[in-house]
N, C-alpha and C. Protein backbone atom coordinates (compact mmCIF):
# COMPACT_ATOMS: atom_id res chain seq x y z
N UNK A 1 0.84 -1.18 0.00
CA UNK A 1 0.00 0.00 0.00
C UNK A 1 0.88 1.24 0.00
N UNK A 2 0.43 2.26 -0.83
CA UNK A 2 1.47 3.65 -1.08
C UNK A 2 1.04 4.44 -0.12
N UNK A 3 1.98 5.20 0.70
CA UNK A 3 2.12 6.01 2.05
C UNK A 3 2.75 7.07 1.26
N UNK A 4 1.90 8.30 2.37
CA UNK A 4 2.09 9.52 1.98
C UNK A 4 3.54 10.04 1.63
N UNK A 5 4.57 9.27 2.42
CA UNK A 5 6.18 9.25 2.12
C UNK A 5 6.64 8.88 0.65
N UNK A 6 5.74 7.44 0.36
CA UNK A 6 6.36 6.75 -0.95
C UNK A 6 5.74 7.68 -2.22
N UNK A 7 4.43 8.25 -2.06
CA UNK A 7 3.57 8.91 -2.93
C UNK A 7 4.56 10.34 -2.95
N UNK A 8 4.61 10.88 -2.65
CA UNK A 8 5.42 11.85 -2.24
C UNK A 8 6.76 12.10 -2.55
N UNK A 9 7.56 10.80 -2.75
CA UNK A 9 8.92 10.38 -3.08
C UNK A 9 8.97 10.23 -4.68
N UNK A 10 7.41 9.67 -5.30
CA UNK A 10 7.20 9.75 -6.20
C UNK A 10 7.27 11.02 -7.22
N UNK A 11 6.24 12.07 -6.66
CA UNK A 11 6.09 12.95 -7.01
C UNK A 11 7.33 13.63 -7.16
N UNK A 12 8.45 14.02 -6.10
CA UNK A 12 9.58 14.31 -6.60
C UNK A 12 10.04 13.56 -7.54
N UNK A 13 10.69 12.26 -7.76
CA UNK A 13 11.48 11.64 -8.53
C UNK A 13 10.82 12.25 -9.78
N UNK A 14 9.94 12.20 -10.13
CA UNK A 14 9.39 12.64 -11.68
C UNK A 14 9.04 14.01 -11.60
N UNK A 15 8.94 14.94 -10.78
CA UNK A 15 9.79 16.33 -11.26
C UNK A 15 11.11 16.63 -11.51
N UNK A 16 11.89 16.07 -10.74
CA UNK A 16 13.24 15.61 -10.75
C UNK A 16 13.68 15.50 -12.36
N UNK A 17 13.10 14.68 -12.39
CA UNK A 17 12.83 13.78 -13.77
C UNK A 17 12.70 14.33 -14.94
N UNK A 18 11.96 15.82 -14.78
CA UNK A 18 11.01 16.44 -16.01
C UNK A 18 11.92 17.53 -15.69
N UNK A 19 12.86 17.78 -14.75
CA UNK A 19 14.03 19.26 -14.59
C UNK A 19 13.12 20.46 -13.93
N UNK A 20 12.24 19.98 -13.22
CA UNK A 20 11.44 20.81 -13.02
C UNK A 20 11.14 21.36 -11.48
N UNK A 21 11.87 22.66 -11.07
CA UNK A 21 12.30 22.81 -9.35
C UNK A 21 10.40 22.67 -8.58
N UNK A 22 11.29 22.57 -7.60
CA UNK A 22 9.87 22.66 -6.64
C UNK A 22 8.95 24.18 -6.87
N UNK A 23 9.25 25.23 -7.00
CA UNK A 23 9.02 26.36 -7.25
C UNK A 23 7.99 26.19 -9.00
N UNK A 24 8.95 25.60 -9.87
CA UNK A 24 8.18 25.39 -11.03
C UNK A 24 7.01 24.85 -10.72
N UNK A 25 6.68 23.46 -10.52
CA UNK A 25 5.37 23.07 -10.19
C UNK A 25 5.13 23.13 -9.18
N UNK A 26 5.27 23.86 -8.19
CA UNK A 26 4.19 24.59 -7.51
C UNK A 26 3.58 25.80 -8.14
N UNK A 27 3.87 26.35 -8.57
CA UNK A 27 3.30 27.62 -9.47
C UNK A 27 2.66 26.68 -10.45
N UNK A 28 2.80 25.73 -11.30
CA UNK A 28 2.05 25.45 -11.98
C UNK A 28 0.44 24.65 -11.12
N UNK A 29 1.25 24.20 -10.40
CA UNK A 29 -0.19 23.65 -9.85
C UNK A 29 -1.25 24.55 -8.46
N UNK A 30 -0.32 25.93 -8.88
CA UNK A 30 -1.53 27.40 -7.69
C UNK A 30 -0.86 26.63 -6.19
N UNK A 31 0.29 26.15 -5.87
CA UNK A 31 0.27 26.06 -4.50
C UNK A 31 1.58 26.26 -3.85
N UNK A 32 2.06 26.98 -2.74
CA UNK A 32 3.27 27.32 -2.01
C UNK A 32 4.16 26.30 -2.00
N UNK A 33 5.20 26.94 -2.21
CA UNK A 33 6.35 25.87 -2.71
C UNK A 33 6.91 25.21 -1.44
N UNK A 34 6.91 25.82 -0.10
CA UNK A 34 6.79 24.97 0.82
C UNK A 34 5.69 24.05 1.00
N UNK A 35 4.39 23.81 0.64
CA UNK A 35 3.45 22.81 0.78
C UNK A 35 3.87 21.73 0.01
N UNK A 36 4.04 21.81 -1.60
CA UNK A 36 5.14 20.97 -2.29
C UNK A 36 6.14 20.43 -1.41
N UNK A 37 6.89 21.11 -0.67
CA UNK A 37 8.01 20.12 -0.19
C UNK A 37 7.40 19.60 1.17
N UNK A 38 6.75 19.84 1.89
CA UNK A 38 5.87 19.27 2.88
C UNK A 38 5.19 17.64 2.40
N UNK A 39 4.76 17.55 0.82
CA UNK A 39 3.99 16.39 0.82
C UNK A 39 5.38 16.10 0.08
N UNK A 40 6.23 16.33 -0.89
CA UNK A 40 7.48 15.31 -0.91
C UNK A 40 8.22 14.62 -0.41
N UNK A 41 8.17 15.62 1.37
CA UNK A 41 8.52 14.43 2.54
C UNK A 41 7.57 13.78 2.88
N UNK A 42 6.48 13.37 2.63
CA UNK A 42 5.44 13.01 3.73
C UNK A 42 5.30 13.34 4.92
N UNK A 43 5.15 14.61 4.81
CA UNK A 43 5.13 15.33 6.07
C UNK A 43 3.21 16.25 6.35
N UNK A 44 2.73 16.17 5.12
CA UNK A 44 1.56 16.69 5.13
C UNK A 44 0.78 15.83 4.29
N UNK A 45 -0.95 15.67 4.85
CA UNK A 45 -1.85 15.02 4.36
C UNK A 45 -2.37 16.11 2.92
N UNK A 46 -2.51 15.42 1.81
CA UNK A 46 -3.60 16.43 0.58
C UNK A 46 -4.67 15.94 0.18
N UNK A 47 -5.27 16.50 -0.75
CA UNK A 47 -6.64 15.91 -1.00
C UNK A 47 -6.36 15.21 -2.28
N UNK A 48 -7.65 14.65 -3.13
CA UNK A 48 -7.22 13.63 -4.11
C UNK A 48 -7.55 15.01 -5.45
N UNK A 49 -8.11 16.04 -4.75
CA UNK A 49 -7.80 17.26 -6.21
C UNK A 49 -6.95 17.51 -6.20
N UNK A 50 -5.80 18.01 -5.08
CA UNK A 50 -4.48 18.04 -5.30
C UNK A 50 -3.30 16.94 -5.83
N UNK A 51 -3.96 15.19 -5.57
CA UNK A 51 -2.74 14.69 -6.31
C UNK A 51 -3.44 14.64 -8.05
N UNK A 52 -4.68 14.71 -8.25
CA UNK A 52 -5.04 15.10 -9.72
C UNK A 52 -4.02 16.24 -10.35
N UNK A 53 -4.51 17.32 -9.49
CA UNK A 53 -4.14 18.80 -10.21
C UNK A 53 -1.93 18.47 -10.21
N UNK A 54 -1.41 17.08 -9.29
CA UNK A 54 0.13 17.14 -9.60
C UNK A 54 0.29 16.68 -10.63
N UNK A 55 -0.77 15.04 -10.69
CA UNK A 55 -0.15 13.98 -11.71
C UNK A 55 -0.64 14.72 -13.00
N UNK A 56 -1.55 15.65 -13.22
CA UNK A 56 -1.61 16.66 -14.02
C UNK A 56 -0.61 17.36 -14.98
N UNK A 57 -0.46 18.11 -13.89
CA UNK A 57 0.65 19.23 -13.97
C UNK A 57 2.33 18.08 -14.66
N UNK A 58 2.23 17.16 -13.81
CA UNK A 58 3.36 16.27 -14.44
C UNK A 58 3.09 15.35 -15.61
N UNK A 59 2.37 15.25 -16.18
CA UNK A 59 1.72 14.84 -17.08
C UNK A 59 1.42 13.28 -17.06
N UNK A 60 1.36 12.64 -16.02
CA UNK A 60 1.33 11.23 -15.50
C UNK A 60 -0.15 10.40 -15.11
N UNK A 61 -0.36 9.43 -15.31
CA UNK A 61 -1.38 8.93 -14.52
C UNK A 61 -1.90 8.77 -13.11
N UNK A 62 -2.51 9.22 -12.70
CA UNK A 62 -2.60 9.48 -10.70
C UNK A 62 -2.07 7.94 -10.39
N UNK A 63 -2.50 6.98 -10.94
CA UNK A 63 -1.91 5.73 -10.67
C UNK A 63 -0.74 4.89 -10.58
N UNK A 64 0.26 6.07 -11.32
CA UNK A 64 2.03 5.77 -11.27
C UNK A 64 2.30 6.44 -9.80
N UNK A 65 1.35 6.80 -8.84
CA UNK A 65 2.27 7.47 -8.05
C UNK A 65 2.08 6.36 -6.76
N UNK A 66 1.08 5.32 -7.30
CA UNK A 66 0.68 4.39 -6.01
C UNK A 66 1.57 3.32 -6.61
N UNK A 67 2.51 3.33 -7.21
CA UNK A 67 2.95 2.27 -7.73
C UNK A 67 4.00 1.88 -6.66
C-alpha cells in the first residue's frame, strides 16, 4: 500500500525527472512551494484534487504514483 512518504517520493522523482524545481510546479499547480516540499517528505496530508491537479501538472497517470 502507497504512504504519503512513498507517494510523495514519487512525485519528486518525476519532477526531478522532467528538470522541473519545486518552485516550477508549484506555481504550476496554484500552490506554495513549501506545501510541495511538505507532501514530498510526507510530512503533510492532501486531497485527491491536489494529487489530480500534480499527476496533471506532471503529465502522469494518478496511478504511477501508487505504484
Amino acid at each position: 500500500m502507497a504512504t504519503l512518504k512513498s507517494i510523495g517520493q514519487k512525485i519528486a522523482q518525476e519532477r526531478t525527472r522532467q528538470k522541473l524545481s519545486q518552485e516550477d510546479l508549484a506555481g504550476i499547480v496554484d500552490m506554495d512551494r513549501s506545501f510541495l516540499s511538505y507532501i514530498e517528505n510526507g510530512r503533510k496530508n492532501f486531497s485527491v484534487d491536489m494529487l489530480l491537479r500534480l499527476s496533471d501538472a506532471l503529465k502522469i497517470k494518478p496511478s504511477k504514483l501508487f505504484e
